[in-house]
N, C-alpha and C. Protein backbone atom coordinates (compact mmCIF):
# COMPACT_ATOMS: atom_id res chain seq x y z
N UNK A 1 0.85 -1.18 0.00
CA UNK A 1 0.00 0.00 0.00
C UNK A 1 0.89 1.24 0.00
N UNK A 2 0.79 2.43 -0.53
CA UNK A 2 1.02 3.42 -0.90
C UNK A 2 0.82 4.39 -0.21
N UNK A 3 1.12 5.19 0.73
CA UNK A 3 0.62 6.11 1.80
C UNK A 3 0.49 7.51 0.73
N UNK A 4 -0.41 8.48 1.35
CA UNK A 4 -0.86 9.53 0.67
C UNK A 4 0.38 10.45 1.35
N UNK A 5 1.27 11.04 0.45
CA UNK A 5 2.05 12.31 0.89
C UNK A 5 1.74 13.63 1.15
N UNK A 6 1.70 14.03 2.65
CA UNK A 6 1.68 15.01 2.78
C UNK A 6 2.90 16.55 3.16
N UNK A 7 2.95 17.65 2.20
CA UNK A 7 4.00 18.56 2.63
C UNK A 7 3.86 19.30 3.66
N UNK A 8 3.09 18.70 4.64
CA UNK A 8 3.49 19.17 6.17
C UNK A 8 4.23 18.31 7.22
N UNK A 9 4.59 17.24 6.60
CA UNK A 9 5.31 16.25 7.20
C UNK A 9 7.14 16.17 6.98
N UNK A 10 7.41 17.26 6.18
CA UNK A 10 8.79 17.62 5.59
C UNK A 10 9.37 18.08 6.71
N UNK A 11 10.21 17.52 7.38
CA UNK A 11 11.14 18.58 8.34
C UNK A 11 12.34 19.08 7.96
N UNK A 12 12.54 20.38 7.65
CA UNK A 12 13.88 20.90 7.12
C UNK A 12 15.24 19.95 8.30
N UNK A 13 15.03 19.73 9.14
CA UNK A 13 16.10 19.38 9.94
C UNK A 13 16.20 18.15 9.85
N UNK A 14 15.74 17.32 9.31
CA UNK A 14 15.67 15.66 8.90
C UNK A 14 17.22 16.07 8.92
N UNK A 15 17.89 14.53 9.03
CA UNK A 15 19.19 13.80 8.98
C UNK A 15 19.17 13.16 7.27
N UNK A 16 20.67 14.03 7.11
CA UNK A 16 20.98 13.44 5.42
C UNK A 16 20.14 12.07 5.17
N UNK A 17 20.26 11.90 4.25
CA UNK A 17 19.80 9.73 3.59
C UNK A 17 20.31 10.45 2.52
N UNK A 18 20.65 9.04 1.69
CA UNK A 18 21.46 8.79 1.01
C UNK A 18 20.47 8.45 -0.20
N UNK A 19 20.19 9.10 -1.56
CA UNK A 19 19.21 8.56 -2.27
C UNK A 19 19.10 7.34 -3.20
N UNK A 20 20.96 6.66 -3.06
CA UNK A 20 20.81 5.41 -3.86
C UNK A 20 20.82 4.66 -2.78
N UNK A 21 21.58 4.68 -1.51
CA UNK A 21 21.36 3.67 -0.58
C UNK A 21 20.08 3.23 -0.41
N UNK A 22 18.57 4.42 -0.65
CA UNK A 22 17.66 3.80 -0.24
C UNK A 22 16.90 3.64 -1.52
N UNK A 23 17.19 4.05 -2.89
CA UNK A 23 16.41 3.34 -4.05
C UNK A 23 17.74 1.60 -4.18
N UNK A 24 18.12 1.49 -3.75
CA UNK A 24 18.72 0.75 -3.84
C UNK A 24 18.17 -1.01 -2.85
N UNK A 25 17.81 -0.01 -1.44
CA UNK A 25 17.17 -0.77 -0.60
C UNK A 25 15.95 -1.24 -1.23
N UNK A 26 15.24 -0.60 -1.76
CA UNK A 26 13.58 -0.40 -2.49
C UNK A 26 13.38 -1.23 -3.47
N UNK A 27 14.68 -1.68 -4.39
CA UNK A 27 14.64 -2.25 -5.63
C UNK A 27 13.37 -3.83 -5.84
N UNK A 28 13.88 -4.54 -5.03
CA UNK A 28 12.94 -5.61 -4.41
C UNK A 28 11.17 -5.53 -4.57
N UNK A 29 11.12 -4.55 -3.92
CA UNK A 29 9.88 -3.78 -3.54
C UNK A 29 9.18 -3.07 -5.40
N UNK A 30 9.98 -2.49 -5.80
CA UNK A 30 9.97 -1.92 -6.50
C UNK A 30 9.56 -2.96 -8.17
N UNK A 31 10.19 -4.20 -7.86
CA UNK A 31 9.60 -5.12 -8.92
C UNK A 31 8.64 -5.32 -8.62
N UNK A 32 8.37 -5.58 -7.95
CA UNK A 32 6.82 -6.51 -7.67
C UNK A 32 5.93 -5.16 -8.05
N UNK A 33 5.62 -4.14 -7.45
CA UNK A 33 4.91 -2.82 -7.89
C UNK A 33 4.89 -2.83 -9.44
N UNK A 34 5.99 -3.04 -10.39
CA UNK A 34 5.92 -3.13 -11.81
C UNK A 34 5.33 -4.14 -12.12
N UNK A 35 5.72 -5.20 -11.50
CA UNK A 35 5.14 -6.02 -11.95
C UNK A 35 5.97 -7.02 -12.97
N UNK A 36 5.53 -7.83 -13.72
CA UNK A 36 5.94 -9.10 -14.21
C UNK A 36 6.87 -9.11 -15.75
N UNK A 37 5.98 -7.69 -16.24
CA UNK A 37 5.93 -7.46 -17.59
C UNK A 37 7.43 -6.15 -17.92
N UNK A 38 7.25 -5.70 -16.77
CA UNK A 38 8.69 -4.43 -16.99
C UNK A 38 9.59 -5.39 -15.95
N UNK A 39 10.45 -4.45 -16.56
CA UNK A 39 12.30 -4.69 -16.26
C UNK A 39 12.73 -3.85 -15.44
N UNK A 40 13.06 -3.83 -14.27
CA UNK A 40 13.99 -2.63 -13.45
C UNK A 40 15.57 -3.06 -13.20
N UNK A 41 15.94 -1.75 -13.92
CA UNK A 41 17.55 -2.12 -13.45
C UNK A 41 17.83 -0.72 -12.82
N UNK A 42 18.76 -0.95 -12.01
CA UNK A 42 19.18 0.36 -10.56
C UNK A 42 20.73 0.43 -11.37
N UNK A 43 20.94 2.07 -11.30
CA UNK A 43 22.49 1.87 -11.19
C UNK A 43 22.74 3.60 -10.82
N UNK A 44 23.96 4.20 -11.31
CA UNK A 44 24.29 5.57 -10.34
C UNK A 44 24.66 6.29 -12.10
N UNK A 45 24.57 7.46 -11.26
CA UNK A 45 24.82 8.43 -12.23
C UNK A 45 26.27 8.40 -12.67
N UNK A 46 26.74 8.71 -13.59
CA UNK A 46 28.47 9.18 -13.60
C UNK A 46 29.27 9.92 -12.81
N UNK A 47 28.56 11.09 -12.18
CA UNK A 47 29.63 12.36 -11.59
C UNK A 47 29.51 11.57 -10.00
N UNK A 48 30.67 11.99 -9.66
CA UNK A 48 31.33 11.09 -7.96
C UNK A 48 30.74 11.48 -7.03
N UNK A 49 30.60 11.00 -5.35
CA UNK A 49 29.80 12.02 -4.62
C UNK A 49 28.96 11.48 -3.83
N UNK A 50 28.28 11.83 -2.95
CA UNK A 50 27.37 11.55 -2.57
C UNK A 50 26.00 11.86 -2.51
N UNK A 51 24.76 11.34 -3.03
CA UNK A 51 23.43 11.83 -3.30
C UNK A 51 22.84 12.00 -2.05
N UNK A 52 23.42 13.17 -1.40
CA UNK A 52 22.56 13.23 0.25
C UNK A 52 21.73 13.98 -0.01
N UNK A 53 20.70 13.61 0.90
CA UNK A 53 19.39 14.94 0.78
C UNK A 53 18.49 15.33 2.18
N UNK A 54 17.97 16.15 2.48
CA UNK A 54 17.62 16.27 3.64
C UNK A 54 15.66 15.76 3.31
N UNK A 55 15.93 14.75 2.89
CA UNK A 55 14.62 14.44 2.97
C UNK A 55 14.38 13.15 3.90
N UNK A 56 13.15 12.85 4.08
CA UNK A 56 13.04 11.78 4.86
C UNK A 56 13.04 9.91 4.27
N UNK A 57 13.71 9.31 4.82
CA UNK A 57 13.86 8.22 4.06
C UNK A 57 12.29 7.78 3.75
N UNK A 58 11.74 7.56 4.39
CA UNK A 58 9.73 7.69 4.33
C UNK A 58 9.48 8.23 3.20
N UNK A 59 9.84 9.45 2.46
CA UNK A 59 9.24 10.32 1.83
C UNK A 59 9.84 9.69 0.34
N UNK A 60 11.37 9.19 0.36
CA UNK A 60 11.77 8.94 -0.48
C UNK A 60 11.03 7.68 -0.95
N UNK A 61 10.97 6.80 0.00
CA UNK A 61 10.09 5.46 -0.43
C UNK A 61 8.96 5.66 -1.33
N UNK A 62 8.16 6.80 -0.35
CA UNK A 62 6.81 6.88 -0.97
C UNK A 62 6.70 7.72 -2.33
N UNK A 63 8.14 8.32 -2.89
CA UNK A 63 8.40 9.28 -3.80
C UNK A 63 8.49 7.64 -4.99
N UNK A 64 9.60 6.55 -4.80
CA UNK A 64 9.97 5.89 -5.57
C UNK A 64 8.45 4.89 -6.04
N UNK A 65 7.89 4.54 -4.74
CA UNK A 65 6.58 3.56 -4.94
C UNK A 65 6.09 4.44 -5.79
N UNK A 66 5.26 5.56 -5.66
CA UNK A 66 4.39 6.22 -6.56
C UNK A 66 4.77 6.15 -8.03
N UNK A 67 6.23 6.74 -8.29
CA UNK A 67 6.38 6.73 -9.69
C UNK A 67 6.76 5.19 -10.42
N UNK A 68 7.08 4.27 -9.68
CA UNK A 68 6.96 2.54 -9.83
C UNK A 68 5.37 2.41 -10.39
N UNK A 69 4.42 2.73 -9.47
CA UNK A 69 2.86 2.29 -9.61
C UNK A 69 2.17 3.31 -11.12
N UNK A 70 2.82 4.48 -11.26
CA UNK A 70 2.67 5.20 -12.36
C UNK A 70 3.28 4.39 -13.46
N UNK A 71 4.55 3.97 -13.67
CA UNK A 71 5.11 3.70 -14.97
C UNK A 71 4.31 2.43 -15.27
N UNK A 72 3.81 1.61 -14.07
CA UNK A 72 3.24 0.13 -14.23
C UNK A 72 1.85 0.97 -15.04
N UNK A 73 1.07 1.34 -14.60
CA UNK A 73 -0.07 2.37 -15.28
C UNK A 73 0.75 2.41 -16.78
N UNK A 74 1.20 3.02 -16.73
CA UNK A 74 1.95 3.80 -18.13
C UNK A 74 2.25 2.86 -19.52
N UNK A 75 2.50 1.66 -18.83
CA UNK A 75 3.77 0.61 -19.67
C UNK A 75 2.81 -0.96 -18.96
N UNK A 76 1.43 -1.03 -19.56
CA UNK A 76 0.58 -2.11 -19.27
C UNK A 76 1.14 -3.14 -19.91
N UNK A 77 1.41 -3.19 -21.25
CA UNK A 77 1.74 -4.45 -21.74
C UNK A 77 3.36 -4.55 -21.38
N UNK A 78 4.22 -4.05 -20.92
CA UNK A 78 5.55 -4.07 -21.05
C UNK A 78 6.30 -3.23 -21.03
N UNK A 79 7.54 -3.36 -21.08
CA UNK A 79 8.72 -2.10 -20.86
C UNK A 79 10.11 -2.29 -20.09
N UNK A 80 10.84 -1.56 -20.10
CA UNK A 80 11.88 -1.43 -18.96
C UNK A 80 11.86 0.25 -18.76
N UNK A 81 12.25 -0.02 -17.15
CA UNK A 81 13.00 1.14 -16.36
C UNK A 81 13.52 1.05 -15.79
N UNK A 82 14.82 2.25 -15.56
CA UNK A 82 16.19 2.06 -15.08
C UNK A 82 15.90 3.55 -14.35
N UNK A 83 16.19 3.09 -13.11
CA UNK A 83 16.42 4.44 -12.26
C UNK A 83 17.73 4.56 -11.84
N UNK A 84 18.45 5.80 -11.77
CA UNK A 84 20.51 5.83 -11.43
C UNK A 84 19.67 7.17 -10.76
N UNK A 85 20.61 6.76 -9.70
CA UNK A 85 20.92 8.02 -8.58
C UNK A 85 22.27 8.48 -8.57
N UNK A 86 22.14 9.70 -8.02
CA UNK A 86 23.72 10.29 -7.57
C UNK A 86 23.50 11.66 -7.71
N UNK A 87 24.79 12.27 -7.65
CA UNK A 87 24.95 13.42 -8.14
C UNK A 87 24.62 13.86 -9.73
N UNK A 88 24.29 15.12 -10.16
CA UNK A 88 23.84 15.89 -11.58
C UNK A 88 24.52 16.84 -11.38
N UNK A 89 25.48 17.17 -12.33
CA UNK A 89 26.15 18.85 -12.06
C UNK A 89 25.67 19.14 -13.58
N UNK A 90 24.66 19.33 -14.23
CA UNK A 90 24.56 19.57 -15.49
C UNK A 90 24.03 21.19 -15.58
N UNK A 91 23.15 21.71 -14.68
CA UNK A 91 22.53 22.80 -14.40
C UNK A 91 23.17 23.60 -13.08
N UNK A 92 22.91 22.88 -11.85
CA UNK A 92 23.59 23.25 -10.58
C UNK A 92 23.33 21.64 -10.00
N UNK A 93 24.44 21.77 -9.05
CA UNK A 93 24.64 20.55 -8.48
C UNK A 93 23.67 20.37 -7.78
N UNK A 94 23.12 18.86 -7.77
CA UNK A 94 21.62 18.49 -7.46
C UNK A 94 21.58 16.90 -6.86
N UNK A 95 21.78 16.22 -5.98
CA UNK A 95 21.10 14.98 -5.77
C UNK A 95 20.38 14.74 -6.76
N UNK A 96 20.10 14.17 -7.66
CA UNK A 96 18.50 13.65 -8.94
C UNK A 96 18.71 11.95 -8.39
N UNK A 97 17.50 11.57 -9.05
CA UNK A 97 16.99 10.83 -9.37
C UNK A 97 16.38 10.53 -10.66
N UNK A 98 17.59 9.57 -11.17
CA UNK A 98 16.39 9.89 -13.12
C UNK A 98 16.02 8.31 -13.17
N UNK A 99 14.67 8.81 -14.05
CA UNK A 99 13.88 7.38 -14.28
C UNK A 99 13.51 7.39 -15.73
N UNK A 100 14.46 6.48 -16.17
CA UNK A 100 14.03 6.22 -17.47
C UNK A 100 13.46 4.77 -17.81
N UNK A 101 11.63 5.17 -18.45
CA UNK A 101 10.77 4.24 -19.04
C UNK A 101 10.92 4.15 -20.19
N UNK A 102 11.13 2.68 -20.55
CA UNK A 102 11.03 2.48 -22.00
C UNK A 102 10.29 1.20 -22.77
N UNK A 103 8.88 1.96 -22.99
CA UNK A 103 7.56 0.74 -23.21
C UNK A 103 7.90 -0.12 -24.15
N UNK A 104 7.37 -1.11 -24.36
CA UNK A 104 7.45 -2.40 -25.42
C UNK A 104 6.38 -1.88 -26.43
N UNK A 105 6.89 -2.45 -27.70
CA UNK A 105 6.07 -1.50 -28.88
C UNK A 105 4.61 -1.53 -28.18
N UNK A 106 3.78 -2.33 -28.04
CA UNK A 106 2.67 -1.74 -27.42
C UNK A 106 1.71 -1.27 -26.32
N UNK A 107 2.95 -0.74 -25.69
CA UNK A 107 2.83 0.22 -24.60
C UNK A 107 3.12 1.87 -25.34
N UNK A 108 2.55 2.69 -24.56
CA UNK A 108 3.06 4.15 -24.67
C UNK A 108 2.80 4.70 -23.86
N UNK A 109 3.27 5.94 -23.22
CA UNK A 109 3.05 6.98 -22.40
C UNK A 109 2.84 8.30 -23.17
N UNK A 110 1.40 8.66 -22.87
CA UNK A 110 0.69 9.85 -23.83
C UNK A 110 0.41 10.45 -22.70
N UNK A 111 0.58 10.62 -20.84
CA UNK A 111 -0.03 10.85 -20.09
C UNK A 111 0.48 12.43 -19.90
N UNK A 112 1.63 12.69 -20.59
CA UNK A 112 2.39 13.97 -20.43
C UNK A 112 3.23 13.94 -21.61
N UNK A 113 3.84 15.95 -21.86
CA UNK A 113 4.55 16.19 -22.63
C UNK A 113 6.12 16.46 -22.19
N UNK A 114 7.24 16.33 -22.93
CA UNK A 114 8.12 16.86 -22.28
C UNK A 114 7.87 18.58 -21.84
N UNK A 115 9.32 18.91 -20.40
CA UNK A 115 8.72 20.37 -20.19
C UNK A 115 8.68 19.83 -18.23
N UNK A 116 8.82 21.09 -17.81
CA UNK A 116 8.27 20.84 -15.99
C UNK A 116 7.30 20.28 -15.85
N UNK A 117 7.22 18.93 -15.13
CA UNK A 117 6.04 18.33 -14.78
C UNK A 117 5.01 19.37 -13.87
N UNK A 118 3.36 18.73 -14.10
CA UNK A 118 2.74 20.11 -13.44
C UNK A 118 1.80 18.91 -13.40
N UNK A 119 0.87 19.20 -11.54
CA UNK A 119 0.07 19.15 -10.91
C UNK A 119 -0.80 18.54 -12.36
N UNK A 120 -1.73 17.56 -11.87
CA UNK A 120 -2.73 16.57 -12.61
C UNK A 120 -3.06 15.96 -13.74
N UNK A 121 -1.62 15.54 -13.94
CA UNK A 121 -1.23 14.87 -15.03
C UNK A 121 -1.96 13.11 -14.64
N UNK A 122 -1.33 12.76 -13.85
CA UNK A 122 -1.80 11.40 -12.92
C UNK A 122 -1.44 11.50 -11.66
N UNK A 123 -2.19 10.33 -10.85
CA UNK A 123 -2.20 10.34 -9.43
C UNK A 123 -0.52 10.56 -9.09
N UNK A 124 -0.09 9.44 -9.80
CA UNK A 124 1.75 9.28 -9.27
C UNK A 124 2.19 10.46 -9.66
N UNK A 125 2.64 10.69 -10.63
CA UNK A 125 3.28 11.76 -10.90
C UNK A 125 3.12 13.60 -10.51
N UNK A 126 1.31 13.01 -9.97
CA UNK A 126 0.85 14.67 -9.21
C UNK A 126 1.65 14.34 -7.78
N UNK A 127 1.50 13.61 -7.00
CA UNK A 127 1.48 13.19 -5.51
C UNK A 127 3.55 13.69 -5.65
N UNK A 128 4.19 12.69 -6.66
CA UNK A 128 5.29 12.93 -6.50
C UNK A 128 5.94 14.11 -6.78
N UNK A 129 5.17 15.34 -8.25
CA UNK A 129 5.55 16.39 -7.68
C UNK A 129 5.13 17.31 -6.99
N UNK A 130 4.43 16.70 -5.79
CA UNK A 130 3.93 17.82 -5.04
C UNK A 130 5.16 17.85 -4.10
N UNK A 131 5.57 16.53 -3.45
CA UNK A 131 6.77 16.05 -2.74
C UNK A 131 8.18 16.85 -3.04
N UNK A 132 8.38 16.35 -4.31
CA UNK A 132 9.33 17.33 -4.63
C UNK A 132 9.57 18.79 -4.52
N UNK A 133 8.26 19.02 -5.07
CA UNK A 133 8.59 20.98 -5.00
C UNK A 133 8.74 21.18 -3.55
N UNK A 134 7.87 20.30 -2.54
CA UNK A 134 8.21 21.17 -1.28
C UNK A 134 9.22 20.91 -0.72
N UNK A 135 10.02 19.88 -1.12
CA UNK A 135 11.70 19.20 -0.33
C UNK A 135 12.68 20.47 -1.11
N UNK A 136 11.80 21.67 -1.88
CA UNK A 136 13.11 22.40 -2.49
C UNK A 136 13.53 21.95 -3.74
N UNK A 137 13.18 20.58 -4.13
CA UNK A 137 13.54 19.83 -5.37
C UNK A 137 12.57 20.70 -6.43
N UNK A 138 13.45 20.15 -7.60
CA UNK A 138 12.70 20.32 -9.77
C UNK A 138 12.31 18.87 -9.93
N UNK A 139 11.70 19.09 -10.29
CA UNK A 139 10.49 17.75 -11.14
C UNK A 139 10.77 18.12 -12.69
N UNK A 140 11.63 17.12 -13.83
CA UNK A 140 11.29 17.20 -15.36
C UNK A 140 11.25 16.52 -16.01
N UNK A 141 9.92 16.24 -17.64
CA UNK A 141 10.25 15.10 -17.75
C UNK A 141 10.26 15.67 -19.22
N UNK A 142 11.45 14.85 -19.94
CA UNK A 142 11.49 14.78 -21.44
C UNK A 142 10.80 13.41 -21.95
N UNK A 143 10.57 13.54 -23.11
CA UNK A 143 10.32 12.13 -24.17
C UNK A 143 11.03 12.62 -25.52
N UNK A 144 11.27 11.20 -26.04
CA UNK A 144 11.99 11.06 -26.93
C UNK A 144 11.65 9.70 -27.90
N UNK A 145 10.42 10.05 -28.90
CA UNK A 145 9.51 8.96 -29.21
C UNK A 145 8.62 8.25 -28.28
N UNK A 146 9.17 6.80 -27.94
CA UNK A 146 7.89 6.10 -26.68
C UNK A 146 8.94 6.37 -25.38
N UNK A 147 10.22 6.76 -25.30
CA UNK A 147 11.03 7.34 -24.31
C UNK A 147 10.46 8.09 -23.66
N UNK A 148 10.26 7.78 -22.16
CA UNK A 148 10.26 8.96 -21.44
C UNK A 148 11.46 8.57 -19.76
N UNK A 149 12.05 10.35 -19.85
CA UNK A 149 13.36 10.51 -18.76
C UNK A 149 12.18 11.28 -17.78
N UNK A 150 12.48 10.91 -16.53
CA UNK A 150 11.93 11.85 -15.62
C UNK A 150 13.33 11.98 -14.72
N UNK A 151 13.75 13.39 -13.99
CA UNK A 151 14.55 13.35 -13.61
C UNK A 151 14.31 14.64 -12.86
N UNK A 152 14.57 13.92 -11.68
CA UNK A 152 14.13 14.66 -10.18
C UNK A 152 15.25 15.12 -9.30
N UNK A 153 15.25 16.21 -9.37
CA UNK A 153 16.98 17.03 -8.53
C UNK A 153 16.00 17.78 -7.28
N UNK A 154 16.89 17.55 -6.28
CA UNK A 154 17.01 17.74 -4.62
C UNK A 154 18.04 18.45 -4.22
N UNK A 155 17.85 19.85 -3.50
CA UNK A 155 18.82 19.94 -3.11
C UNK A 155 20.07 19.59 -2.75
N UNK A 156 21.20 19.82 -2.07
CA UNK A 156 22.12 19.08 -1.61
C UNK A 156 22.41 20.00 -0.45
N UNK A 157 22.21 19.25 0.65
CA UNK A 157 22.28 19.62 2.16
C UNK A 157 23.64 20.23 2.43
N UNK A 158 23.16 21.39 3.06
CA UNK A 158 24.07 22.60 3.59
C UNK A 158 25.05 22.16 5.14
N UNK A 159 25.90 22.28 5.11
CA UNK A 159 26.26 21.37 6.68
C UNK A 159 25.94 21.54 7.61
């Protein structure tokens, strides 16, 4: 089950977590939510570092389940997705999280365009960027044919 996220439950003073240690922990969890028909493979971004964030390991779970239960929505007959954590220095240095879906010819994701994700697109992807914007994080997602990147940057905790 899926808990409903709320942004009054964010405490700026939370203790770092680590965002691949715990999509990493999740992975398990995270098949079965896809389900039978998609593929999940975990791995890290390129740039070195550590993906700390001052969010709550709770929040992160319920950030990864949601967009798991969305792509399963998304990618009915099939697919793979690969989520890599770590550091992003492409814009400003960011903790992300990118999730790239990639449906089996007859699957597609028509549920959004590339561009800043925005409020009521679908349940997952509203719930998760509501999460995000208030942890301080960007929510974005490109496509690229039946490709779609979502890729979610988090601050990086101040000492």
């Amino acid at each position: 089950m899926v808990r409903t996220m709320h942004p009054d439950s964010f405490d700026s003073a939370a203790k770092a977590v680590n965002l691949s240690t715990v999509a990493a922990a999740l992975a398990p969890e995270l098949r079965c939510l896809l389900g039978p028909t998609i593929a999940l493979t975990m791995g890290t971004l390129p740039a070195s570092g550590s993906a700390l964030v001052r969010v709550s390991r709770e929040e992160i779970v319920d950030l990864l389940r949601h967009l798991a239960l969305d792509a399963h929505d998304a990618m009915r007959t099939g697919g793979t997705v690969t989520i890599r954590t770590g550091l992003l220095r492409e814009v400003a240095e960011c903790a992300a999280l990118v999730i790239h879906e990639v449906p089996d010819a007859l699957s597609s994701r028509s549920d959004h365009a590339s561009g800043p994700i925005r409020k009521g697109r679908s349940l997952g992807l509203g719930a998760s960027y509501d999460m995000v914007e208030h942890a301080g994080g960007h929510f974005h997602v490109s496509c690229r044919g039946r490709e779609t990147v979502l890729t979610i940057c988090f601050p990086l905790p101040t000492s």
